[in-house]
C-alpha atoms as a PDB file:
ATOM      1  CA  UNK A   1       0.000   0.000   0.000  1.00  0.00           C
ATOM      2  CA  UNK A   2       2.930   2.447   0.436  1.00  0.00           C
ATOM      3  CA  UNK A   3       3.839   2.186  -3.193  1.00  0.00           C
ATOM      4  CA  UNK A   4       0.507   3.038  -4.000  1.00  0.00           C
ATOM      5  CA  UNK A   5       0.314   5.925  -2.168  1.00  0.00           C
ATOM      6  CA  UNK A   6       4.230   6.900  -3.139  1.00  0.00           C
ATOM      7  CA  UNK A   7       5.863   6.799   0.049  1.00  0.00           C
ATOM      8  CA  UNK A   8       8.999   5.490   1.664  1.00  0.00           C
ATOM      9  CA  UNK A   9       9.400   2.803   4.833  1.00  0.00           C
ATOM     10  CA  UNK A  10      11.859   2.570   7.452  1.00  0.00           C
ATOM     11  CA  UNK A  11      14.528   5.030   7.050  1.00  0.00           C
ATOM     12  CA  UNK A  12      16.459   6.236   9.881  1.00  0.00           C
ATOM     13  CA  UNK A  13      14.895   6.184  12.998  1.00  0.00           C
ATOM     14  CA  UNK A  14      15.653   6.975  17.031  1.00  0.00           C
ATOM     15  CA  UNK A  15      15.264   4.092  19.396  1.00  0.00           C
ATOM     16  CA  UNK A  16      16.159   5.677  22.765  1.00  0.00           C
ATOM     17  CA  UNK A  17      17.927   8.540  21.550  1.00  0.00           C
ATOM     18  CA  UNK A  18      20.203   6.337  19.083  1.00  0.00           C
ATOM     19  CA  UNK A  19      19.788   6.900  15.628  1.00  0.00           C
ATOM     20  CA  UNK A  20      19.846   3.703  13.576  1.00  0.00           C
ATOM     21  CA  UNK A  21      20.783   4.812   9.836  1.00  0.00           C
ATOM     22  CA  UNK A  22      18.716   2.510   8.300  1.00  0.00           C
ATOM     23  CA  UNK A  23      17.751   3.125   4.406  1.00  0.00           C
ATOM     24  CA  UNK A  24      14.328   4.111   3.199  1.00  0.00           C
ATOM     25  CA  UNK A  25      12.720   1.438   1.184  1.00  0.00           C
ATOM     26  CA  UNK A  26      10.867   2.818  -1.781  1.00  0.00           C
ATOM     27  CA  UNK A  27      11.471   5.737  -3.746  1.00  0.00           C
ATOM     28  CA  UNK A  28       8.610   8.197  -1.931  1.00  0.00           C
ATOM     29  CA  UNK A  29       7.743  10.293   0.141  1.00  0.00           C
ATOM     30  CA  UNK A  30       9.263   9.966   3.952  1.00  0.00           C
ATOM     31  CA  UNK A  31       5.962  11.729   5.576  1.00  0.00           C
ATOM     32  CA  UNK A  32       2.464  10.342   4.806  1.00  0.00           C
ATOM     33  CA  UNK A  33       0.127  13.095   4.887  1.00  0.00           C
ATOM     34  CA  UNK A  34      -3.568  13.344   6.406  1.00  0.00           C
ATOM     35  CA  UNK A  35      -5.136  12.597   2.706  1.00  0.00           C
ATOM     36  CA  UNK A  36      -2.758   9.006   2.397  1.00  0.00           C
ATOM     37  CA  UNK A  37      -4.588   8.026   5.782  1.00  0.00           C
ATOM     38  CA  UNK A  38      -8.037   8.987   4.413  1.00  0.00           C
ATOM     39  CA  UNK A  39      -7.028   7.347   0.996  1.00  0.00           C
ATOM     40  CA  UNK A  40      -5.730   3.939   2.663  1.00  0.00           C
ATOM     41  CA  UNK A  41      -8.584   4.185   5.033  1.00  0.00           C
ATOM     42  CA  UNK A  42     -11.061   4.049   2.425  1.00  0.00           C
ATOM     43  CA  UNK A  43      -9.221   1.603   0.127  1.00  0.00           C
ATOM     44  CA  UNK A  44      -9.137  -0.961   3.544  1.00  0.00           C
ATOM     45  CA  UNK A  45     -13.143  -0.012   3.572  1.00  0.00           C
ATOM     46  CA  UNK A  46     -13.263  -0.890  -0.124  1.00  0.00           C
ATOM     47  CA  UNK A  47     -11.555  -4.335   0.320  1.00  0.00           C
ATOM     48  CA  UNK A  48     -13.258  -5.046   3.508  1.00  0.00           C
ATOM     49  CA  UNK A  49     -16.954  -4.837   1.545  1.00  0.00           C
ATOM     50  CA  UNK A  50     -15.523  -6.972  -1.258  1.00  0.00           C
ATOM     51  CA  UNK A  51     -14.243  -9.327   0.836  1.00  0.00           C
ATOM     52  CA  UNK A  52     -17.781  -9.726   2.684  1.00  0.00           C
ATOM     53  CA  UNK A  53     -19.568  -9.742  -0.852  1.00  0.00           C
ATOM     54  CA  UNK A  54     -17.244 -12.701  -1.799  1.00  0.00           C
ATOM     55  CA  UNK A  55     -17.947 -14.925   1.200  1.00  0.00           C
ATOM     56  CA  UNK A  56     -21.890 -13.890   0.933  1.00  0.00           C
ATOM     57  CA  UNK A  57     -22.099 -15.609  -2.577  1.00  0.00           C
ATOM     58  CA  UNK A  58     -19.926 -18.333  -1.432  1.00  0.00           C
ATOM     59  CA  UNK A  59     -21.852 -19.440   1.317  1.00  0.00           C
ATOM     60  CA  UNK A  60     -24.961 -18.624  -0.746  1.00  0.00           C
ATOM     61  CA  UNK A  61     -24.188 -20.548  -3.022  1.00  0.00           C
ATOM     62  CA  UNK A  62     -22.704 -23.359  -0.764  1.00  0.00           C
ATOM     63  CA  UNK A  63     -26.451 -23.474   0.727  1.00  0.00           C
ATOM     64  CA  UNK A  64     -28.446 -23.861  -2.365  1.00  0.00           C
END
């Protein structure tokens, strides 16, 4: 989903005031932004309601 929404993982980081220099993965953005949230928010909504539409025929049609 980060590639998606063109930004970058990991990266350096502080764990108790020690920076680890790790590298970013991906070529994006280091910051996600209130609109990626909304965006991935609604694309996890999205494949949530397919998901439930899938097993609703299956077991529909496992009943018939």
């Amino acid at each position: 989903m980060a590639g998606a929404f063109d930004l970058a993982l990991t990266g350096p980081r502080r764990y108790h005031g020690v920076v680890v220099p790790d590298p970013w993965i991906g070529a994006g953005r280091a910051r996600a932004e209130p609109d990626d949230l909304k965006r991935a928010l609604a694309l996890f909504a999205l494949a949530c309601a397919l998901a439930a539409a899938l097993m609703i025929l299956t077991l529909s049609a496992l009943l018939v």
